[in-house]
PDB file of N, CA and C in Angstrom:
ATOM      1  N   UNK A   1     104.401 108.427 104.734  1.00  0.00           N
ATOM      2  CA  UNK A   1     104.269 108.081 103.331  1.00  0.00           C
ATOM      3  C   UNK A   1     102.921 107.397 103.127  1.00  0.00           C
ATOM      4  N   UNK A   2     102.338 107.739 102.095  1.00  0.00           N
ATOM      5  CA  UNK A   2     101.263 106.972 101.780  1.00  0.00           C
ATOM      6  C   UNK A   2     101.342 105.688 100.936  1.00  0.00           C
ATOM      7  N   UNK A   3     100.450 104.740 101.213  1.00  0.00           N
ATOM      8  CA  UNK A   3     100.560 103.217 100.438  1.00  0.00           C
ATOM      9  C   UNK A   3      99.432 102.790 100.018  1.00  0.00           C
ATOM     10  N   UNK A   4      99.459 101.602  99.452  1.00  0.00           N
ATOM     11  CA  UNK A   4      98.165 100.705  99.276  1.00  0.00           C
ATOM     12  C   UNK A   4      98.283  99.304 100.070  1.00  0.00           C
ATOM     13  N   UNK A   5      97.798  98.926 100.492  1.00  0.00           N
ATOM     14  CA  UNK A   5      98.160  97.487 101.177  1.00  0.00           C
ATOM     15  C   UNK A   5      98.268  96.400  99.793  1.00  0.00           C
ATOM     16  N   UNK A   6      99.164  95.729  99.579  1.00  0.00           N
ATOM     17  CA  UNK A   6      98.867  94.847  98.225  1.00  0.00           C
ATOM     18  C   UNK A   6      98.665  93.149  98.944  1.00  0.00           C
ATOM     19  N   UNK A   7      98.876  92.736 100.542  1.00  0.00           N
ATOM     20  CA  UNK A   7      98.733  91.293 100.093  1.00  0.00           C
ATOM     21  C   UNK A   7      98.969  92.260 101.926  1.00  0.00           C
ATOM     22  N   UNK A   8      97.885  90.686 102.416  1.00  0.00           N
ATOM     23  CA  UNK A   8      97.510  90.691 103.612  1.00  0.00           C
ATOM     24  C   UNK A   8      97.742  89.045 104.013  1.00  0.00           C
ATOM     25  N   UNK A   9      97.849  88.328 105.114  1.00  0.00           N
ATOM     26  CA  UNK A   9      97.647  86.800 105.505  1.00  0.00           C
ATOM     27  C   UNK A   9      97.383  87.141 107.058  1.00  0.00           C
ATOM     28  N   UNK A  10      96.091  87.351 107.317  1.00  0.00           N
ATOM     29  CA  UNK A  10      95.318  87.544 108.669  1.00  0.00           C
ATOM     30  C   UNK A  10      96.386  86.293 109.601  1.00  0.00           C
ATOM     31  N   UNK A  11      96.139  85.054 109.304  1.00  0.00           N
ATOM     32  CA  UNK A  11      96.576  84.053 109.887  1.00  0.00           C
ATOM     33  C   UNK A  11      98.247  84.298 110.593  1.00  0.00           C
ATOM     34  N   UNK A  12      99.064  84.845 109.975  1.00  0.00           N
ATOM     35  CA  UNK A  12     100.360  85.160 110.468  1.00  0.00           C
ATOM     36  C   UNK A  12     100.561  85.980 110.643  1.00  0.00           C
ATOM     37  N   UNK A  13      99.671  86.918 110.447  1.00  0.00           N
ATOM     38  CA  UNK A  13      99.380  88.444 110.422  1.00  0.00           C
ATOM     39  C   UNK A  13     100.960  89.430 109.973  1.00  0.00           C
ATOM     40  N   UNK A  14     101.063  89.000 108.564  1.00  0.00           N
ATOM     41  CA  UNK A  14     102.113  89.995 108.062  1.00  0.00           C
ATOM     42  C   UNK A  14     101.380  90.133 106.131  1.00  0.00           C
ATOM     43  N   UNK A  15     101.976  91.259 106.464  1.00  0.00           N
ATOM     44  CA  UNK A  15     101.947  91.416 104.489  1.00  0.00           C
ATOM     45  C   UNK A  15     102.514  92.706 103.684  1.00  0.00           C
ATOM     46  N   UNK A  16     102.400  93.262 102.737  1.00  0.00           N
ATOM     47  CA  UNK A  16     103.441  94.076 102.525  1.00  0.00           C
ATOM     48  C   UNK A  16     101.998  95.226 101.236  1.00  0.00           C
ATOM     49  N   UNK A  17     102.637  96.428 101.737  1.00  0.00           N
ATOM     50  CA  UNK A  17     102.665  97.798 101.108  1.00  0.00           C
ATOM     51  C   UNK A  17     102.896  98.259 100.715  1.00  0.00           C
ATOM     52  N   UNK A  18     102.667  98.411  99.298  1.00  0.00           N
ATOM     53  CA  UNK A  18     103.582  99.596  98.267  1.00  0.00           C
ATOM     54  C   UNK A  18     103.701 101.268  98.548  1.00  0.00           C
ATOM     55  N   UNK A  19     104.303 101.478  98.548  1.00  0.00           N
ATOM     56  CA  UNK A  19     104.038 102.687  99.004  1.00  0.00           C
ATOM     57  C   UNK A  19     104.754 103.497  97.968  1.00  0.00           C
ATOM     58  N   UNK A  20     103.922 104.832  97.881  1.00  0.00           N
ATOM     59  CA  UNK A  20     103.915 106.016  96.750  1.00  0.00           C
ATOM     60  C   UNK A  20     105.101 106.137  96.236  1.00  0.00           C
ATOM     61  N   UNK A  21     106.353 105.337  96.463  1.00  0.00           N
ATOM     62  CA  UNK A  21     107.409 105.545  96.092  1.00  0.00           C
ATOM     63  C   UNK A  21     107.772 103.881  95.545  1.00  0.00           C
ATOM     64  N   UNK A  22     107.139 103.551  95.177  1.00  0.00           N
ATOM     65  CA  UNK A  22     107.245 102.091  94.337  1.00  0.00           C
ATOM     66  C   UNK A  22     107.568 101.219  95.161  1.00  0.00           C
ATOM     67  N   UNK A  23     108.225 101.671  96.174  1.00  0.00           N
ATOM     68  CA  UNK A  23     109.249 100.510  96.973  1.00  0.00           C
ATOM     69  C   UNK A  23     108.135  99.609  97.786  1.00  0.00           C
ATOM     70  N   UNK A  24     108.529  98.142  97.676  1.00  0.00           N
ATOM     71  CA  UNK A  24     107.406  97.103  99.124  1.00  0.00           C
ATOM     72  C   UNK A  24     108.238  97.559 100.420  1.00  0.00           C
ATOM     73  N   UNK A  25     106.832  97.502 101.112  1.00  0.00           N
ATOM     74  CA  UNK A  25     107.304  97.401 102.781  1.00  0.00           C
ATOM     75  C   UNK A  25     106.349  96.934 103.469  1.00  0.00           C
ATOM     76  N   UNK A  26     107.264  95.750 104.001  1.00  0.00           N
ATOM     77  CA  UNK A  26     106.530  94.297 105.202  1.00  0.00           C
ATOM     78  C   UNK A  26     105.693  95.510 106.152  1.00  0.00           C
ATOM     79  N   UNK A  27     104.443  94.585 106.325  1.00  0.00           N
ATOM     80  CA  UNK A  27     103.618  95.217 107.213  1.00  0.00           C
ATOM     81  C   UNK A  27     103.606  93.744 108.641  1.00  0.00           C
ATOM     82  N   UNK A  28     103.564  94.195 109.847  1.00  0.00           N
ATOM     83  CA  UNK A  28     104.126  93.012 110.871  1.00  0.00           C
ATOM     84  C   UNK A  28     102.502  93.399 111.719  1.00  0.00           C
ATOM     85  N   UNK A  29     101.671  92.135 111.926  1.00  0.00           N
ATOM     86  CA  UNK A  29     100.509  92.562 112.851  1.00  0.00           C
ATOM     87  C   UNK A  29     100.784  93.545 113.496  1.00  0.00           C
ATOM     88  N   UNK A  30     101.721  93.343 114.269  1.00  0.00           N
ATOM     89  CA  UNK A  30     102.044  93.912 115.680  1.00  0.00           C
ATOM     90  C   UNK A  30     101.991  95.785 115.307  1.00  0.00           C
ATOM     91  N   UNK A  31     101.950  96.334 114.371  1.00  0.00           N
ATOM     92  CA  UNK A  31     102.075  97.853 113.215  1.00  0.00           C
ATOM     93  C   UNK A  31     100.524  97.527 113.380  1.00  0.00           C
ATOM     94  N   UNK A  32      99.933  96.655 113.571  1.00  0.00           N
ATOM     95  CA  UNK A  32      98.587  97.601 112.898  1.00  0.00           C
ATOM     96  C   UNK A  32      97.494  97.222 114.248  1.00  0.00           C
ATOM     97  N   UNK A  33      96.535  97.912 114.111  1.00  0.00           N
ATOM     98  CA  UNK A  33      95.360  98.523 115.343  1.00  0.00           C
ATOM     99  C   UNK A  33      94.254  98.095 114.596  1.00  0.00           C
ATOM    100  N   UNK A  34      93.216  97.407 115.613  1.00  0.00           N
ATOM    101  CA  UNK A  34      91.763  97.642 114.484  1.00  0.00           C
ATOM    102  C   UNK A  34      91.474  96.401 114.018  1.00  0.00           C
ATOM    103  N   UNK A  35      90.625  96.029 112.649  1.00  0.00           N
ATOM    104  CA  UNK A  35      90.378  95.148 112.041  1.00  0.00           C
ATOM    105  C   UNK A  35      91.843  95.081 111.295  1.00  0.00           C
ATOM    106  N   UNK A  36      91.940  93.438 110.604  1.00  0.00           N
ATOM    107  CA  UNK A  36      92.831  93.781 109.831  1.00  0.00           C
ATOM    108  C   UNK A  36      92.777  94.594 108.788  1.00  0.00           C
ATOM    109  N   UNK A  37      94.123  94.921 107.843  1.00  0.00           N
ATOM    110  CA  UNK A  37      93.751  95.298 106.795  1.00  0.00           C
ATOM    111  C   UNK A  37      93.037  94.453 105.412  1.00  0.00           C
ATOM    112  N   UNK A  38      92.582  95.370 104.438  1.00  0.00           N
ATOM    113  CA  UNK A  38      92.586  94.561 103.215  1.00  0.00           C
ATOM    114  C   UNK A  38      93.067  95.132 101.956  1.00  0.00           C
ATOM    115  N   UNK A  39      93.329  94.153 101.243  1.00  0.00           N
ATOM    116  CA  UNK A  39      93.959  94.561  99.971  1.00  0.00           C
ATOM    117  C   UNK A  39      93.276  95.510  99.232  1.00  0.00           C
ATOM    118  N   UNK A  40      94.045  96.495  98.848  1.00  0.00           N
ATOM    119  CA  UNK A  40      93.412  97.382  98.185  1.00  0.00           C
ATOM    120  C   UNK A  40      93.315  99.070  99.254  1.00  0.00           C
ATOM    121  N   UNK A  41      93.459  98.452 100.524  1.00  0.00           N
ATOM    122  CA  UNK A  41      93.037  99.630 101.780  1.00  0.00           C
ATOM    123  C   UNK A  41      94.521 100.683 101.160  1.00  0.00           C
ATOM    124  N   UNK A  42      93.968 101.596 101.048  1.00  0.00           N
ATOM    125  CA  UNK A  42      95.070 103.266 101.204  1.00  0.00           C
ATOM    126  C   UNK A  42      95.380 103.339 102.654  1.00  0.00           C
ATOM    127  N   UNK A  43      96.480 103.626 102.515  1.00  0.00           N
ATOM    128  CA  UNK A  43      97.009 103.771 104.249  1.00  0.00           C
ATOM    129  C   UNK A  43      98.204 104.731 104.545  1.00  0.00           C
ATOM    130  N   UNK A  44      98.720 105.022 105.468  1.00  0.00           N
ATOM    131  CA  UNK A  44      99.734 105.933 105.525  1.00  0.00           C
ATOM    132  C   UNK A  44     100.773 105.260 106.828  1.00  0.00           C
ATOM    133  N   UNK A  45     102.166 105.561 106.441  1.00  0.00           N
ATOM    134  CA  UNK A  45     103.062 104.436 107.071  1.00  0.00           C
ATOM    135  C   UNK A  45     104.346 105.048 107.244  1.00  0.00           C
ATOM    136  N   UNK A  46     104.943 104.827 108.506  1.00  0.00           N
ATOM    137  CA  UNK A  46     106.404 105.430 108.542  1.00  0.00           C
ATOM    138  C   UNK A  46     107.458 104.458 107.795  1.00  0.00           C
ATOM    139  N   UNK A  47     108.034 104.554 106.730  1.00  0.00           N
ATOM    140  CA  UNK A  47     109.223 104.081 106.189  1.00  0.00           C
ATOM    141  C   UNK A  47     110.532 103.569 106.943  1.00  0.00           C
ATOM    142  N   UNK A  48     110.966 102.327 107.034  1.00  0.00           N
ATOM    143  CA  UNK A  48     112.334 102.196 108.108  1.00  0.00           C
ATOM    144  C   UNK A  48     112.676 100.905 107.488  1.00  0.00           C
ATOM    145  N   UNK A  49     113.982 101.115 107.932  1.00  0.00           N
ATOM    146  CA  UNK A  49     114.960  99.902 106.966  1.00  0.00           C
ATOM    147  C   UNK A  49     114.991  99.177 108.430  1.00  0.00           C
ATOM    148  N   UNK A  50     115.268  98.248 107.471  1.00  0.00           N
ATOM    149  CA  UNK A  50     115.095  97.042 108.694  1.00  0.00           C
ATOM    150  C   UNK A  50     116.141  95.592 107.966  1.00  0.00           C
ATOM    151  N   UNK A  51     116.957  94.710 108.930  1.00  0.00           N
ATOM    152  CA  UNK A  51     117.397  93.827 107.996  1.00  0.00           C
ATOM    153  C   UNK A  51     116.433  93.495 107.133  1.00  0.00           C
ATOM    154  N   UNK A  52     117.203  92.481 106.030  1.00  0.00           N
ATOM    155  CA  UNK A  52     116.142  92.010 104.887  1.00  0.00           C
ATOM    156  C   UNK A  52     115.198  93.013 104.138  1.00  0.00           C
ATOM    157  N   UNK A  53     115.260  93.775 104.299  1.00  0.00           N
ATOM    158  CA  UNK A  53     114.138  94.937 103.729  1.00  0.00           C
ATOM    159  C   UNK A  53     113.542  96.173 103.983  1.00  0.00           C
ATOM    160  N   UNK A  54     112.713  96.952 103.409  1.00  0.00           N
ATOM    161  CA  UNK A  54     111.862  98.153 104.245  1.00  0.00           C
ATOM    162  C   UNK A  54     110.926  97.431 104.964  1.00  0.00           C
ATOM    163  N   UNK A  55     110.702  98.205 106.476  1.00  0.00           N
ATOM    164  CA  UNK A  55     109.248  97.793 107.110  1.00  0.00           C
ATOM    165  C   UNK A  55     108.241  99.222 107.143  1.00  0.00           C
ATOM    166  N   UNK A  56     107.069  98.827 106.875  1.00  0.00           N
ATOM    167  CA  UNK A  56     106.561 100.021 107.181  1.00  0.00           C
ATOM    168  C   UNK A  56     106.157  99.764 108.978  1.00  0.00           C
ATOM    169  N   UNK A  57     105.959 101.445 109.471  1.00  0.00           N
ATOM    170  CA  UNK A  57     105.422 101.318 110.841  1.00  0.00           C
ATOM    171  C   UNK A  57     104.620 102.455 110.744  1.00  0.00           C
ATOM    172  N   UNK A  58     103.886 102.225 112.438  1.00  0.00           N
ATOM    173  CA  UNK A  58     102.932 103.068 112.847  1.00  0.00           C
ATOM    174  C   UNK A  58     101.671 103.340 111.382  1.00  0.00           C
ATOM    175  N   UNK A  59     101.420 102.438 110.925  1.00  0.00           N
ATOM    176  CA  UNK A  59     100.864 102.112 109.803  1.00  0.00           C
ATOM    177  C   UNK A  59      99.196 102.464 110.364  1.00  0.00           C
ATOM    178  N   UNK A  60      98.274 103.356 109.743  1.00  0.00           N
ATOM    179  CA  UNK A  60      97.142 103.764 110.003  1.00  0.00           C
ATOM    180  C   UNK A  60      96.463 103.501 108.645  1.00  0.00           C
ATOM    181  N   UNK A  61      94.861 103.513 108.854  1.00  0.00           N
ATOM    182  CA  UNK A  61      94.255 103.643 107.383  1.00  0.00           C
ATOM    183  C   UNK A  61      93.988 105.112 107.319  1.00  0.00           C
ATOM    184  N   UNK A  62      93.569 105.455 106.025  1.00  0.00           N
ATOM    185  CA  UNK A  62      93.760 106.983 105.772  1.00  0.00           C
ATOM    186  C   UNK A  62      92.136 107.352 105.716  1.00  0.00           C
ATOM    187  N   UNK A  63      91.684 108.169 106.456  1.00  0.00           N
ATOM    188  CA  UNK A  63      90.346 108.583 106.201  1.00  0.00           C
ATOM    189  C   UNK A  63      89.619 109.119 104.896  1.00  0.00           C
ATOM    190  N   UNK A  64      88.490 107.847 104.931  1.00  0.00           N
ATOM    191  CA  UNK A  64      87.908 108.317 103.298  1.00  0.00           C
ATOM    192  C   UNK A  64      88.500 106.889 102.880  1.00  0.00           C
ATOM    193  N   UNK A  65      89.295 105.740 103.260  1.00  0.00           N
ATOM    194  CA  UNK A  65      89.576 105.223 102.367  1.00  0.00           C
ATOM    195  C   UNK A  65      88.621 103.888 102.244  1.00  0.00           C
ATOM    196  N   UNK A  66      88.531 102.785 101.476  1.00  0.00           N
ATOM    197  CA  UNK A  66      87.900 101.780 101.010  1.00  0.00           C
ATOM    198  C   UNK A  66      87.695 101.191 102.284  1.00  0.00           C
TER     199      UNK A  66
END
């Protein structure tokens, strides 16, 4: 699924992703490779329920993006 990253906190390294289907999904450092992300980054993310909420995983940035 594709997303936007909407809110990042480097420091605890979690934050959450809207993704093309309206729904948020927690992004967990440990999902992402690289620099962190930033708000605003397009990205593409596997969808999975998780207690408390959706998480996204295997979370990549999408080439071409900001």
């Amino acid at each position: 699924m594709n997303g936007e990253v909407k809110f990042y906190d480097e420091p605890s390294a979690w934050g959450i992703i809207v993704g093309d289907d309206g729904a948020l999904y927690v992004l967990r450092g440990a999902q992402w490779s690289g620099p962190p992300p930033r708000v605003g980054e397009p990205v593409v993310f596997e969808p999975q329920p998780a207690p408390g909420g959706l998480r996204a995983s295997g979370v990549r940035r999408l080439a071409g993006g900001a």
